[in-house]
PDB file of N, CA and C in Angstrom:
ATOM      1  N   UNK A   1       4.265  12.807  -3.547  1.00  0.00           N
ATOM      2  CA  UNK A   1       3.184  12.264  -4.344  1.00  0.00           C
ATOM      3  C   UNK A   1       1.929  12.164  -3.482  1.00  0.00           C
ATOM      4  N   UNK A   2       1.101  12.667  -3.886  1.00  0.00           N
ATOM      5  CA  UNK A   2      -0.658  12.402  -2.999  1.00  0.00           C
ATOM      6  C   UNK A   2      -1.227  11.547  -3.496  1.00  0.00           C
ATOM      7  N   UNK A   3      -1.711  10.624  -2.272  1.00  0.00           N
ATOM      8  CA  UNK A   3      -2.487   8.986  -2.279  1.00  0.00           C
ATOM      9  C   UNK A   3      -4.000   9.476  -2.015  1.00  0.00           C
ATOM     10  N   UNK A   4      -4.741   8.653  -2.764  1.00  0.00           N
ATOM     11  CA  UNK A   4      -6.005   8.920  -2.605  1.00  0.00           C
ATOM     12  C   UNK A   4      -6.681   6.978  -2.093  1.00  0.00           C
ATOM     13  N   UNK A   5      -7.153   7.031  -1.347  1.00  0.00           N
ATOM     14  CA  UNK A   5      -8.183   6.200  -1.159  1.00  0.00           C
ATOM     15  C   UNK A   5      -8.936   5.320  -2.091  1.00  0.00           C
ATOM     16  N   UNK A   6      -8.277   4.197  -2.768  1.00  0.00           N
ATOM     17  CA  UNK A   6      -8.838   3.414  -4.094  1.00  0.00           C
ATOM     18  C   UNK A   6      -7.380   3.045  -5.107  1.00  0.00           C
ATOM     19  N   UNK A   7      -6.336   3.604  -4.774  1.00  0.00           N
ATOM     20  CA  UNK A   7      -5.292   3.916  -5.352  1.00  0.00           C
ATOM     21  C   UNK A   7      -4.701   2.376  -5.110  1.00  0.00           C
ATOM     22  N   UNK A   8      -4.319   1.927  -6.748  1.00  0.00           N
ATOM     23  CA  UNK A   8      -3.395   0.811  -6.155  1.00  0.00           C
ATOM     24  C   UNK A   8      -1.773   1.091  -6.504  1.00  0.00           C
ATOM     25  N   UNK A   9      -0.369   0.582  -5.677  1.00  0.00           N
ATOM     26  CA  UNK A   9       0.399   1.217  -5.575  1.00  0.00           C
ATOM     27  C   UNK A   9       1.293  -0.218  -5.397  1.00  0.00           C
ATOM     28  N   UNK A  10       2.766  -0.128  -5.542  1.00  0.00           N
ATOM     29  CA  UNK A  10       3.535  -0.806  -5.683  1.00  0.00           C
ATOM     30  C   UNK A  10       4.522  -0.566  -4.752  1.00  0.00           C
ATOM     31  N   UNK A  11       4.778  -1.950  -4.228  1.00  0.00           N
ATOM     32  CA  UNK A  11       5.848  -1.873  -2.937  1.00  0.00           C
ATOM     33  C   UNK A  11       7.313  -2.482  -2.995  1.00  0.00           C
ATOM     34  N   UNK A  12       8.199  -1.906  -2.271  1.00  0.00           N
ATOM     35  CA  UNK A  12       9.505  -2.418  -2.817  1.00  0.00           C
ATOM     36  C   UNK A  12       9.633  -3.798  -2.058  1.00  0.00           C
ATOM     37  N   UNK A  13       9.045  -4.489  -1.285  1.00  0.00           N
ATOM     38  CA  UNK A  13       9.043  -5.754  -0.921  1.00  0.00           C
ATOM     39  C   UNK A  13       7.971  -6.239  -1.315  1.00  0.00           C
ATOM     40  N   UNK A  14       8.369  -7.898  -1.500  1.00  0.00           N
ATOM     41  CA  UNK A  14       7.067  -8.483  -1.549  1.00  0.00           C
ATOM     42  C   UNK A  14       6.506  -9.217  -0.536  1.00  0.00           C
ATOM     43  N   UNK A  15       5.245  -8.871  -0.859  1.00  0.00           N
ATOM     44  CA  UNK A  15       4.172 -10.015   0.506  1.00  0.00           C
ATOM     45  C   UNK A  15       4.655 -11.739   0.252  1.00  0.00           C
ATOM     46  N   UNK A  16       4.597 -11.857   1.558  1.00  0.00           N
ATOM     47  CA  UNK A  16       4.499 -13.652   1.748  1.00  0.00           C
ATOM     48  C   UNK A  16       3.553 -14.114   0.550  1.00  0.00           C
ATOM     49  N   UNK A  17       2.193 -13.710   0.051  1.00  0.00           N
ATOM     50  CA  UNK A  17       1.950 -14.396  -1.241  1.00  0.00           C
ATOM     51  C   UNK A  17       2.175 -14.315  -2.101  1.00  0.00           C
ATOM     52  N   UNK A  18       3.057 -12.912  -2.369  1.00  0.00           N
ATOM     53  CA  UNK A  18       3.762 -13.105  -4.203  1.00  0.00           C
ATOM     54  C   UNK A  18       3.276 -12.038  -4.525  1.00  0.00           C
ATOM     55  N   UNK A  19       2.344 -11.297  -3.742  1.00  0.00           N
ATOM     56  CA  UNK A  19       2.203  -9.646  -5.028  1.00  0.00           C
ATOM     57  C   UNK A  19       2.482  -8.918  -4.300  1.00  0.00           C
ATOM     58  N   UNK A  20       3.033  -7.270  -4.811  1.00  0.00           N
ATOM     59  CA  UNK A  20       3.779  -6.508  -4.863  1.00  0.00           C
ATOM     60  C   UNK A  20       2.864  -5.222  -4.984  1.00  0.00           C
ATOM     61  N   UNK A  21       1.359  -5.729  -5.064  1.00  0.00           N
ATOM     62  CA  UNK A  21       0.772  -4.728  -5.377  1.00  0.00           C
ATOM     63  C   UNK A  21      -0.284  -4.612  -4.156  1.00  0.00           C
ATOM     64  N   UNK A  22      -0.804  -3.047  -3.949  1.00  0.00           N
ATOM     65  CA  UNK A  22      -1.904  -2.870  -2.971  1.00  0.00           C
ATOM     66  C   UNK A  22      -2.462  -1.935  -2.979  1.00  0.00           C
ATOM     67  N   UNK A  23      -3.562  -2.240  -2.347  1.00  0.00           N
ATOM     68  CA  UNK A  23      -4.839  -0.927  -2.326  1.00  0.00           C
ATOM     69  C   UNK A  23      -5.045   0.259  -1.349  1.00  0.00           C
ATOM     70  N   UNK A  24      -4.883   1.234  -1.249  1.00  0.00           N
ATOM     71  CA  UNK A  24      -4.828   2.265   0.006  1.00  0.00           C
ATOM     72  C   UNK A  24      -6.359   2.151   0.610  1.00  0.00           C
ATOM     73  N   UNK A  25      -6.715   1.652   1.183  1.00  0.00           N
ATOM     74  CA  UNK A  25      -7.809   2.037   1.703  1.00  0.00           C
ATOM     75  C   UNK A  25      -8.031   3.039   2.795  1.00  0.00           C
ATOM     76  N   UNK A  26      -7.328   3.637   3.692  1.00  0.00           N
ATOM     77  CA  UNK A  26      -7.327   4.733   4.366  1.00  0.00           C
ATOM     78  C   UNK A  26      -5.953   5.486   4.204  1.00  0.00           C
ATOM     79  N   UNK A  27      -6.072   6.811   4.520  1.00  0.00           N
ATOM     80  CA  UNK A  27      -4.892   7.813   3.829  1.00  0.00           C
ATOM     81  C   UNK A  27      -4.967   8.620   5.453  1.00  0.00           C
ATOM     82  N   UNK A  28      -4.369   8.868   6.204  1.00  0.00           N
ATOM     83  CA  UNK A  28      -4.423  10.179   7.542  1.00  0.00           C
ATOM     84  C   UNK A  28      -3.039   9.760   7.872  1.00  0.00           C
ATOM     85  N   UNK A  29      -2.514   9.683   9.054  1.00  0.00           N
ATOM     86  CA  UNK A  29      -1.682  10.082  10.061  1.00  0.00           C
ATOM     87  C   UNK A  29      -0.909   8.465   9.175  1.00  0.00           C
ATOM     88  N   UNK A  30      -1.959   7.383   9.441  1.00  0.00           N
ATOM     89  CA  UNK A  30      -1.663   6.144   9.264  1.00  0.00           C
ATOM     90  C   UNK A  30      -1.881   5.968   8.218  1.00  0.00           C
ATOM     91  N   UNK A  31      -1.490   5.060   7.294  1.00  0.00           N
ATOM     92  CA  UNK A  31      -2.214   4.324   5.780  1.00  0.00           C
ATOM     93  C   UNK A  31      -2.657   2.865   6.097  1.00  0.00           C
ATOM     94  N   UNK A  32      -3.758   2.534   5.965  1.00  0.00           N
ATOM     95  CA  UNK A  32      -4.351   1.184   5.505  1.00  0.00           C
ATOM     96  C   UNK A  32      -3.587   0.469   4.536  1.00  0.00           C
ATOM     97  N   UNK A  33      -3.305  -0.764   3.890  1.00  0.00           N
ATOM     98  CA  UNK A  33      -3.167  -1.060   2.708  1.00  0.00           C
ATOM     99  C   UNK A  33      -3.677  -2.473   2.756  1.00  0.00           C
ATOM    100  N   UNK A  34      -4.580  -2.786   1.828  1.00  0.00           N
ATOM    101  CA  UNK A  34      -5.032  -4.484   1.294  1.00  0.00           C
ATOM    102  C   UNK A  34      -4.184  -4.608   0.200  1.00  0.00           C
ATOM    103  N   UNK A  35      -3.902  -6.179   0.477  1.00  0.00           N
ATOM    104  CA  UNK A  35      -2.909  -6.824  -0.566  1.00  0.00           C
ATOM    105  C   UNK A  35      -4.249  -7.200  -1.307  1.00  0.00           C
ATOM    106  N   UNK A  36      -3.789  -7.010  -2.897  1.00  0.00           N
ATOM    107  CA  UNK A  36      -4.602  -7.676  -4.186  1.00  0.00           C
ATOM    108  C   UNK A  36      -4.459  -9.165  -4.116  1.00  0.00           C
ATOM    109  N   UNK A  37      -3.246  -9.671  -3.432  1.00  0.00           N
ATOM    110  CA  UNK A  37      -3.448 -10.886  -3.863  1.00  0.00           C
ATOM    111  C   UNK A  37      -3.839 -12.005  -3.040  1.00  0.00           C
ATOM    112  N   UNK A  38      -3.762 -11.794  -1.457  1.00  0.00           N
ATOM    113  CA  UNK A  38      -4.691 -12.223  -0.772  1.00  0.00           C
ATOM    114  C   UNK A  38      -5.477 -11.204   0.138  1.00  0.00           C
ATOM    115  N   UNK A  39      -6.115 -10.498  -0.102  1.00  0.00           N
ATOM    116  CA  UNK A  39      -6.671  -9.449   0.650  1.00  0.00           C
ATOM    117  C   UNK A  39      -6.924  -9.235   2.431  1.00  0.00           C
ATOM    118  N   UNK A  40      -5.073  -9.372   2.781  1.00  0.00           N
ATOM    119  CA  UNK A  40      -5.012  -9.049   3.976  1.00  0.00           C
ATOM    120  C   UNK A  40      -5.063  -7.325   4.022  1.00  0.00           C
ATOM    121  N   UNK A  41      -5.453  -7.270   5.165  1.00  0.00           N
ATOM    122  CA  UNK A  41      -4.689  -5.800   5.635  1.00  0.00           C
ATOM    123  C   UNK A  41      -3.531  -5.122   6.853  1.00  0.00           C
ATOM    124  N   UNK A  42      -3.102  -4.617   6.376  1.00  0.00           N
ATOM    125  CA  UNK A  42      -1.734  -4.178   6.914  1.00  0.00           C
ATOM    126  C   UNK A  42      -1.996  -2.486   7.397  1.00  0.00           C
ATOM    127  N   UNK A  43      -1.801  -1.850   8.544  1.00  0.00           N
ATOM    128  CA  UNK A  43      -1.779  -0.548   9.030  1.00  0.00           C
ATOM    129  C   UNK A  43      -0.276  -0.204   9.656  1.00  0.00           C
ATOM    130  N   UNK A  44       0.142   0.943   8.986  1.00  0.00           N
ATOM    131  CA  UNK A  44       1.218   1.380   9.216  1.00  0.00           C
ATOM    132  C   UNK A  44       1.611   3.209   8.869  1.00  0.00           C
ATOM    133  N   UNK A  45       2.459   3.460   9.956  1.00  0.00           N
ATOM    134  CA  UNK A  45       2.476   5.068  10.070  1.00  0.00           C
ATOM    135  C   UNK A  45       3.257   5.248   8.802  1.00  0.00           C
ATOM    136  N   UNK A  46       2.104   6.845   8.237  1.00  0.00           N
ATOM    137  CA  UNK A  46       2.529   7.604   7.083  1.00  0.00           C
ATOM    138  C   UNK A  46       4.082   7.811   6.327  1.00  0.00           C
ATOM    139  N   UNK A  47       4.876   7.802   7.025  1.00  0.00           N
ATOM    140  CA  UNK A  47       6.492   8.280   7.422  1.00  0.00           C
ATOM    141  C   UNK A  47       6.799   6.765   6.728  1.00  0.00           C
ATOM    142  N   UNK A  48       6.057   5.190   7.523  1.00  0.00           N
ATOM    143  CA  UNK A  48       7.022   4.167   6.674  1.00  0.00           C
ATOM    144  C   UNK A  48       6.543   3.851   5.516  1.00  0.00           C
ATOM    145  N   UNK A  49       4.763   4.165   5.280  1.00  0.00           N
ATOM    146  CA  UNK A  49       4.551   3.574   4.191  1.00  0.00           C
ATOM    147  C   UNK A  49       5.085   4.344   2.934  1.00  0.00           C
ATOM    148  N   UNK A  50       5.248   6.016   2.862  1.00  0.00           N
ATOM    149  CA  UNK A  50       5.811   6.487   2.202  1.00  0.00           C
ATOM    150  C   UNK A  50       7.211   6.028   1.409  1.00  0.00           C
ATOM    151  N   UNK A  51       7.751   5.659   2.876  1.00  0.00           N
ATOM    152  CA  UNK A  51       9.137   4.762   2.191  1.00  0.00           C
ATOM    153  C   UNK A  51       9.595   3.545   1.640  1.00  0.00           C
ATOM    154  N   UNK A  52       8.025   2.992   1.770  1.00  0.00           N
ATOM    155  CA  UNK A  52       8.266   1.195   1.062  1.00  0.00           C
ATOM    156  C   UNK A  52       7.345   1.484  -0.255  1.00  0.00           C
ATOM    157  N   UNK A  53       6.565   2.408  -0.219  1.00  0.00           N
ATOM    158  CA  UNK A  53       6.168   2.212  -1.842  1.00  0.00           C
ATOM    159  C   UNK A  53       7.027   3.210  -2.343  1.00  0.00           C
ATOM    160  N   UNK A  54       6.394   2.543  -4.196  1.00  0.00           N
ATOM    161  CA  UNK A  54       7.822   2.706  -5.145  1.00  0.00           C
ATOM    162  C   UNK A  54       6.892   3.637  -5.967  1.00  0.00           C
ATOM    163  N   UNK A  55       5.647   3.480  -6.333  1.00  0.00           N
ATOM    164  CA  UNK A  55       4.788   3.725  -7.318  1.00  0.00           C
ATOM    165  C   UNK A  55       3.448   3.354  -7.177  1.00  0.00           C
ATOM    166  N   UNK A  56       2.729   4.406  -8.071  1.00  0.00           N
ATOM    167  CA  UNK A  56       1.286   4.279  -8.123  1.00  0.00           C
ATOM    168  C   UNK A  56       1.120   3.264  -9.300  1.00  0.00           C
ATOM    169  N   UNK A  57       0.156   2.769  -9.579  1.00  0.00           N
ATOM    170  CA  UNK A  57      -0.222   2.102 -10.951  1.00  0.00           C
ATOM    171  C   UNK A  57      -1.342   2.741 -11.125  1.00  0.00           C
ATOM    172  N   UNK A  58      -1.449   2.029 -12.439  1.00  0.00           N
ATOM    173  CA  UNK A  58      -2.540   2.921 -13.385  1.00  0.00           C
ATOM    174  C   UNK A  58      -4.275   2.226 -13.206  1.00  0.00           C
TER     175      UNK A  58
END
């Protein structure tokens, strides 16, 4: 599946605040992701984030 930059996407764990959902803000080697529900950010290599999200949303 190809992630674009703005994309919000669904993870098979949930964050310490309760949502499940997040924003890609950078896409390369690494992915960015901000949580919607407290807008931390999290950086992690391509290979794991691939494997903890479940889905894109609409």
């Amino acid at each position: 599946m190809q992630y674009q930059v703005g994309d919000i996407v669904r993870t098979k764990k949930t964050h310490p605040c309760g949502s499940k959902l997040w924003k890609i803000t950078r896409v390369g080697v690494d992915f960015k992701l901000e949580c919607i529900g407290c807008e931390k950010t999290v950086i992690m290599p391509r290979e794991k984030a691939l494997k903890v999200i479940t889905k894109k949303e609409n």
